[in-house]
Protein backbone atom coordinates (compact mmCIF):
# COMPACT_ATOMS: atom_id res chain seq x y z
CA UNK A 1 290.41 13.14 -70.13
CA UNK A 2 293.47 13.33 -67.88
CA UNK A 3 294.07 16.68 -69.06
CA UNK A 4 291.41 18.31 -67.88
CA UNK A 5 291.39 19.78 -64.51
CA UNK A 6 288.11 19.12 -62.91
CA UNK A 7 286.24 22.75 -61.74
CA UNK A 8 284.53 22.65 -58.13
CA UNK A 9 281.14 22.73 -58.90
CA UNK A 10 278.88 25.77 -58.37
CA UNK A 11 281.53 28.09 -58.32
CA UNK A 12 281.12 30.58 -61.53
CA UNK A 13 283.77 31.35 -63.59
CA UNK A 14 282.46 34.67 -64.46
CA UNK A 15 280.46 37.12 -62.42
CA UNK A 16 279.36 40.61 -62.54
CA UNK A 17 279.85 42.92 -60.13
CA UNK A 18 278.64 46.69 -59.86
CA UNK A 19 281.04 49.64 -59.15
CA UNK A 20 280.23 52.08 -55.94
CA UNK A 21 282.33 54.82 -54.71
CA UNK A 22 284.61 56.95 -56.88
CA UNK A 23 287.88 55.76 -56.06
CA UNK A 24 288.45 54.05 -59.60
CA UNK A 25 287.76 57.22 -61.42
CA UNK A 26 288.77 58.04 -64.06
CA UNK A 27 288.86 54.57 -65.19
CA UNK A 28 285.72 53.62 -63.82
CA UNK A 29 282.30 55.70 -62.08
CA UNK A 30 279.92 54.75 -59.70
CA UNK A 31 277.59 52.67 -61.35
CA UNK A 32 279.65 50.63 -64.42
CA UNK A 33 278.85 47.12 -64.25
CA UNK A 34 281.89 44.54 -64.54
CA UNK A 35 282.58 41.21 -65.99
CA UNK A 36 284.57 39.67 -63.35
CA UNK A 37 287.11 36.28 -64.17
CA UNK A 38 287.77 34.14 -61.35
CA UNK A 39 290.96 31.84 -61.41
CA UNK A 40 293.15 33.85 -63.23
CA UNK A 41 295.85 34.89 -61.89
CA UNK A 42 296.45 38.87 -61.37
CA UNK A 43 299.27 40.82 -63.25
CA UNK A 44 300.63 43.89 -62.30
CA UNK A 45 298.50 46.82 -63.59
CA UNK A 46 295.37 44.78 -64.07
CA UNK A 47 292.03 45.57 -62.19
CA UNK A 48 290.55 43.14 -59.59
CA UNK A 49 288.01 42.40 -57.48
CA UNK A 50 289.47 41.60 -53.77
CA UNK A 51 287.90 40.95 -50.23
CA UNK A 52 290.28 42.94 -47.74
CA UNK A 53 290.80 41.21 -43.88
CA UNK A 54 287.42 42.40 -42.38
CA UNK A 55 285.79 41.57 -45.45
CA UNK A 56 284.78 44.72 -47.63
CA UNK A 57 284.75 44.12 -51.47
CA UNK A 58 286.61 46.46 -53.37
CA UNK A 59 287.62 46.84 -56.91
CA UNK A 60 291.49 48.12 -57.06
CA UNK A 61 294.63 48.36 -59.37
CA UNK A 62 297.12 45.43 -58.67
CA UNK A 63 300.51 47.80 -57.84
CA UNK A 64 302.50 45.11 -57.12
CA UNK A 65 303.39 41.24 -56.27
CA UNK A 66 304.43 41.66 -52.49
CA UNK A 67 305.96 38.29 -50.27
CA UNK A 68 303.05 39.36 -48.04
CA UNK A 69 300.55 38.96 -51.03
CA UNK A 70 298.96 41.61 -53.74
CA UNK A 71 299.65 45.47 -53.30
CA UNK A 72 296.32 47.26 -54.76
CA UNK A 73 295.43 50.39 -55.35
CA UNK A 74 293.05 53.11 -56.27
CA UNK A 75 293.16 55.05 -59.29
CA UNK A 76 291.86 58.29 -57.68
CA UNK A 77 294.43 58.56 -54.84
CA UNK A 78 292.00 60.97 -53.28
CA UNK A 79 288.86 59.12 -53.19
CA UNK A 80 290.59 55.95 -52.43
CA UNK A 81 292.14 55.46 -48.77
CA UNK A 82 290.74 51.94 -48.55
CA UNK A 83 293.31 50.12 -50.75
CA UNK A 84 296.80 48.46 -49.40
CA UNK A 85 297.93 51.89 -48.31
CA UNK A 86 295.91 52.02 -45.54
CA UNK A 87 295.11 47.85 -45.24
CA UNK A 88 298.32 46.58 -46.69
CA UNK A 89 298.80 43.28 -48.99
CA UNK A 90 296.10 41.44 -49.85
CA UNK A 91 296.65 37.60 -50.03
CA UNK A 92 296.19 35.11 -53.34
CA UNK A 93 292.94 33.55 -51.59
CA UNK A 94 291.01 37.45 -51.36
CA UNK A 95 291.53 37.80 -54.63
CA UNK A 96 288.00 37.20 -56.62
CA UNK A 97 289.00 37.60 -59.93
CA UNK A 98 290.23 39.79 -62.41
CA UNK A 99 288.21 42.46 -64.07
CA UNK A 100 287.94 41.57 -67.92
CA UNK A 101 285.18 43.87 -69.56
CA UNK A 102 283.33 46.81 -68.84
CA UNK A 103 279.38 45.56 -70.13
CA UNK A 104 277.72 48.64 -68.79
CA UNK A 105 277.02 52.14 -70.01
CA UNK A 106 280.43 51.96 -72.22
CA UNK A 107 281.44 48.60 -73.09
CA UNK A 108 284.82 47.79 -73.43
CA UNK A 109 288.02 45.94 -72.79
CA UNK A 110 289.50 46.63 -69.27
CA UNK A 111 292.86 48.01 -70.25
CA UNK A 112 295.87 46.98 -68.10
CA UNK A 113 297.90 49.89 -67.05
CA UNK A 114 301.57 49.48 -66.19
């Protein structure tokens, strides 16, 4: 048993979250629900779930690995001012997790773009 690292209880591993807003199109609309994986750590291109500084929930594209923490972004440039252009780096602890599937309307793998 001294392998295992113990988990802090009722926090869940997985959650589901619901998409608002269109600044994820074309990847994802207003209204896709998300299987979310917390503790994992981010790569670039992957899509996460973050809580910016005055604590608004967004879904973004991890840009980049920053010393100041994660650079995200939206997809749709032009939907999407609130994302580290306009809020800057978002740090290890904001992010929630890492978007894994799509469950609903189109199920599927979240692709990681690079």
């Amino acid at each position: 048993m001294d392998d295992v690292e113990p988990r802090p209880l009722g926090v869940p591993i997985l959650r589901m979250v619901v998409v608002r807003g269109r600044s994820m199109l074309p990847s994802l609309r207003p209204g896709d629900r998300l299987l979310v994986r917390a503790r994992r750590v981010p790569r670039v291109g992957d899509v996460v779930v973050a809580r910016f500084a005055d604590g608004t929930a967004v879904v973004k594209r991890v840009a980049e690995r920053r010393a100041t923490g994660w650079w995200l972004l939206s997809d749709n440039a032009a939907e999407g001012l609130a994302d580290s252009r306009a809020r800057g780096a978002v740090p290890d602890e904001a992010v929630l997790g890492v978007v894994t599937w799509r469950i609903w309307p189109r199920p599927g793998r979240m692709a990681r773009r690079v």
